[in-house]
C-alpha atoms as a PDB file:
ATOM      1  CA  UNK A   1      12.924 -25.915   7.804  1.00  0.00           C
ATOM      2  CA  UNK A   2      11.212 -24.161  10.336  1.00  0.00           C
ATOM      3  CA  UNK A   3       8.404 -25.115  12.472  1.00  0.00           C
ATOM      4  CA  UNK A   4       4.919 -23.416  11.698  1.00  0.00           C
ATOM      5  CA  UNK A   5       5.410 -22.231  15.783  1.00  0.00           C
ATOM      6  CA  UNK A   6       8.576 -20.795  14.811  1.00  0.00           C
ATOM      7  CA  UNK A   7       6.884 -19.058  11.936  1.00  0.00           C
ATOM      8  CA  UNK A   8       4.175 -17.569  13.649  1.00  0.00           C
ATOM      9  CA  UNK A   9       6.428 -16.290  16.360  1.00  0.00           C
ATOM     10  CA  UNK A  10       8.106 -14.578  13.627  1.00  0.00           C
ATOM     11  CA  UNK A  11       4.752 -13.618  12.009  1.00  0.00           C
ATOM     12  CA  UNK A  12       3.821 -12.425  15.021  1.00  0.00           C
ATOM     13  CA  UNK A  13       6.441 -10.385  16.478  1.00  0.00           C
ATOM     14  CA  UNK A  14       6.245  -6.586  17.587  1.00  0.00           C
ATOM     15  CA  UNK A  15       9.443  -6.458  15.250  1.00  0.00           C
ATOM     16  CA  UNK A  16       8.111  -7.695  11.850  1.00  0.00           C
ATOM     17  CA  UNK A  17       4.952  -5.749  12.518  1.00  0.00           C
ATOM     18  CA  UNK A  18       6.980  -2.296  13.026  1.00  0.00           C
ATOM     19  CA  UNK A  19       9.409  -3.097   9.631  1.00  0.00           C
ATOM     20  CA  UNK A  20       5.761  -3.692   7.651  1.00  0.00           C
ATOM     21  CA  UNK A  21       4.060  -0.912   9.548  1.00  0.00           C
ATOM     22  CA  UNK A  22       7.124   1.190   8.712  1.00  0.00           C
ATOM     23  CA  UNK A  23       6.769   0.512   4.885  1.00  0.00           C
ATOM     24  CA  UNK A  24       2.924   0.548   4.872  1.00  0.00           C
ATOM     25  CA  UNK A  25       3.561   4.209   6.039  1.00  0.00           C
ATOM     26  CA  UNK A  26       5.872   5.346   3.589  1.00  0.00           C
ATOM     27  CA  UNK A  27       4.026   3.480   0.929  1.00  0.00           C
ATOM     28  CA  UNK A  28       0.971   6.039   2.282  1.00  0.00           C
ATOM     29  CA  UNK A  29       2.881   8.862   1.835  1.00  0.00           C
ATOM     30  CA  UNK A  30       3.954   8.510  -1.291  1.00  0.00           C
ATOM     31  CA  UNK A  31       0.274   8.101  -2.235  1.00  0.00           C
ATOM     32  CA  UNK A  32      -1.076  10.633  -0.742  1.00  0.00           C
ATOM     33  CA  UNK A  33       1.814  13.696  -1.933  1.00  0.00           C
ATOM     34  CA  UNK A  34       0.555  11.620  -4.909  1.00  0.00           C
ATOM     35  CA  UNK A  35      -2.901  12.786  -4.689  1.00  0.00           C
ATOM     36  CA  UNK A  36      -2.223  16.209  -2.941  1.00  0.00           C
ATOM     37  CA  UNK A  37      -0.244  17.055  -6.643  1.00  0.00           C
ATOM     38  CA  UNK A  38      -2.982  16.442  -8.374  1.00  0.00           C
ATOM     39  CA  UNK A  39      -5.153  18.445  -6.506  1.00  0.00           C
ATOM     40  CA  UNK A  40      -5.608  22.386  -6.409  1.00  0.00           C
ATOM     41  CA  UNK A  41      -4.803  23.998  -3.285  1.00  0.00           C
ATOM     42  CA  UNK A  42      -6.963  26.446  -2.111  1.00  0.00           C
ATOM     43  CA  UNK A  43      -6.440  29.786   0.146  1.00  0.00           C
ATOM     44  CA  UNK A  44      -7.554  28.282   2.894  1.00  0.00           C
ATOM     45  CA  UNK A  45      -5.700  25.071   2.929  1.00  0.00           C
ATOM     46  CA  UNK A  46      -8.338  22.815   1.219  1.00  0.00           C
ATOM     47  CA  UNK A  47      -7.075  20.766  -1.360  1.00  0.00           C
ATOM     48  CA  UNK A  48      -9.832  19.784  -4.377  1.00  0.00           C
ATOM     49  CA  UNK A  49      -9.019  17.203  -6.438  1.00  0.00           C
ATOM     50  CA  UNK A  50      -9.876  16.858 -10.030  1.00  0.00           C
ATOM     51  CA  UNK A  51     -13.509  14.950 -10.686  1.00  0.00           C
ATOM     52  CA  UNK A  52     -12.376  12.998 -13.475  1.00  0.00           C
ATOM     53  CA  UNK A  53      -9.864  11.486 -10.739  1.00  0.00           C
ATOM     54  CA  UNK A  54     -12.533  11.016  -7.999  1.00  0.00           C
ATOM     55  CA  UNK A  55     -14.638   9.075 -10.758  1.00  0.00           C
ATOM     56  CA  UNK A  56     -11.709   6.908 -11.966  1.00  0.00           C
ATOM     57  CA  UNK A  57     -10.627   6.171  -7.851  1.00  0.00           C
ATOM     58  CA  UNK A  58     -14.042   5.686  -6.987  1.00  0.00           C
ATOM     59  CA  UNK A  59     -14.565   2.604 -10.030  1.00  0.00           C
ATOM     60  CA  UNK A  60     -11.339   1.545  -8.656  1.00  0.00           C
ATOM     61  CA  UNK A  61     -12.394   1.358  -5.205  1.00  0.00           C
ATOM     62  CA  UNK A  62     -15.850  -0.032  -6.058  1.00  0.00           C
ATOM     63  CA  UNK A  63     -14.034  -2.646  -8.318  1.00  0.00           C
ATOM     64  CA  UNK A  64     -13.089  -6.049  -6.998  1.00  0.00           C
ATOM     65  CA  UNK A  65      -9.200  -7.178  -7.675  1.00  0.00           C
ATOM     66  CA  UNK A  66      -9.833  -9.415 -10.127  1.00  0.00           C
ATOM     67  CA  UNK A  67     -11.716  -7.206 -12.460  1.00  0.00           C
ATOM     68  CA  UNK A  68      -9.346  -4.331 -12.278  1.00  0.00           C
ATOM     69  CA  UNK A  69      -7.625  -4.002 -15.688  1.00  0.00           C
ATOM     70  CA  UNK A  70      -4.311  -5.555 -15.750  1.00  0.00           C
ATOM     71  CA  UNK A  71      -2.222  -2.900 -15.516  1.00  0.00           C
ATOM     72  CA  UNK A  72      -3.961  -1.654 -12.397  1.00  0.00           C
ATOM     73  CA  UNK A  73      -3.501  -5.163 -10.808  1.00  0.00           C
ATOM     74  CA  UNK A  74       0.124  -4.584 -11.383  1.00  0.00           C
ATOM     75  CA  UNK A  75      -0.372  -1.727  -9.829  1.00  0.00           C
ATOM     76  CA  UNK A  76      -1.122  -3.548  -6.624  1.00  0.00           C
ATOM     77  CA  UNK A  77       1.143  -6.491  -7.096  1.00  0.00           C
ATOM     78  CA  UNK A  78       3.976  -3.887  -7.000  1.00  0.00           C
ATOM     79  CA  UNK A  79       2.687  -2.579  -3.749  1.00  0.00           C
ATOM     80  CA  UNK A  80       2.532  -6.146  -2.360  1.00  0.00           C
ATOM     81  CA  UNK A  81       6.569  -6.528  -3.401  1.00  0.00           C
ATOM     82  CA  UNK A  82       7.579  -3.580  -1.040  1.00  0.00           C
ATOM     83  CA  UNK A  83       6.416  -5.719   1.354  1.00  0.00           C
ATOM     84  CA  UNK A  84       8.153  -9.322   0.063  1.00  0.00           C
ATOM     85  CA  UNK A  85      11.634  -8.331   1.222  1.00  0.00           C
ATOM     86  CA  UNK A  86      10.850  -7.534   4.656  1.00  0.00           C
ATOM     87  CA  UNK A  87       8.693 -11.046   5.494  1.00  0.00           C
ATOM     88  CA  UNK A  88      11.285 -12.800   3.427  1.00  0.00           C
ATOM     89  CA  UNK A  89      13.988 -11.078   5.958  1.00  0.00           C
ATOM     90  CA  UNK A  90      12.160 -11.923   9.026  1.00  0.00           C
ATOM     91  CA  UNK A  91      11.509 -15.337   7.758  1.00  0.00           C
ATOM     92  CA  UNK A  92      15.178 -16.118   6.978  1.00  0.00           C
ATOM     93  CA  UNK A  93      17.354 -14.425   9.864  1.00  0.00           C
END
């Protein structure tokens, strides 16, 4: 088993941090061609996006985790698991 030094060192490193960083960004990404498809482009390159979605993102935003509905805390727990496999790698080579 390793130590908690070894862990941290791992934790720590500028490698783990660029794999997560790497996957926070393309988990961004996704969200946000996401929310540029739901919006209307305009002529000159503003995007609006729909108010019923700005009112259901803003309760969501002003919601803490444990109230969000359940299928919107899976919602986030299947965020969290793109981000599993990489820690568990880093923990384990």
């Amino acid at each position: 088993m390793p130590t908690d030094d070894q862990i941290r060192r791992v934790l720590e490193s500028d490698d783990l941090m660029l794999r997560l960083a790497t996957a926070e960004h393309e988990r961004w990404a996704h969200w946000q061609q996401y929310v540029h498809d739901q919006g209307e482009r305009r002529e000159d390159g503003a995007l609006v996006i729909p108010a019923e979605l700005v009112a259901r993102w803003d309760t969501q935003i002003a919601t803490p985790y444990p109230d969000l509905s359940t299928e919107e805390q899976q919602s986030d727990q299947d965020q969290v698991r793109r981000y599993l496999p990489i820690v568990i790698k880093a923990l384990t080579d």
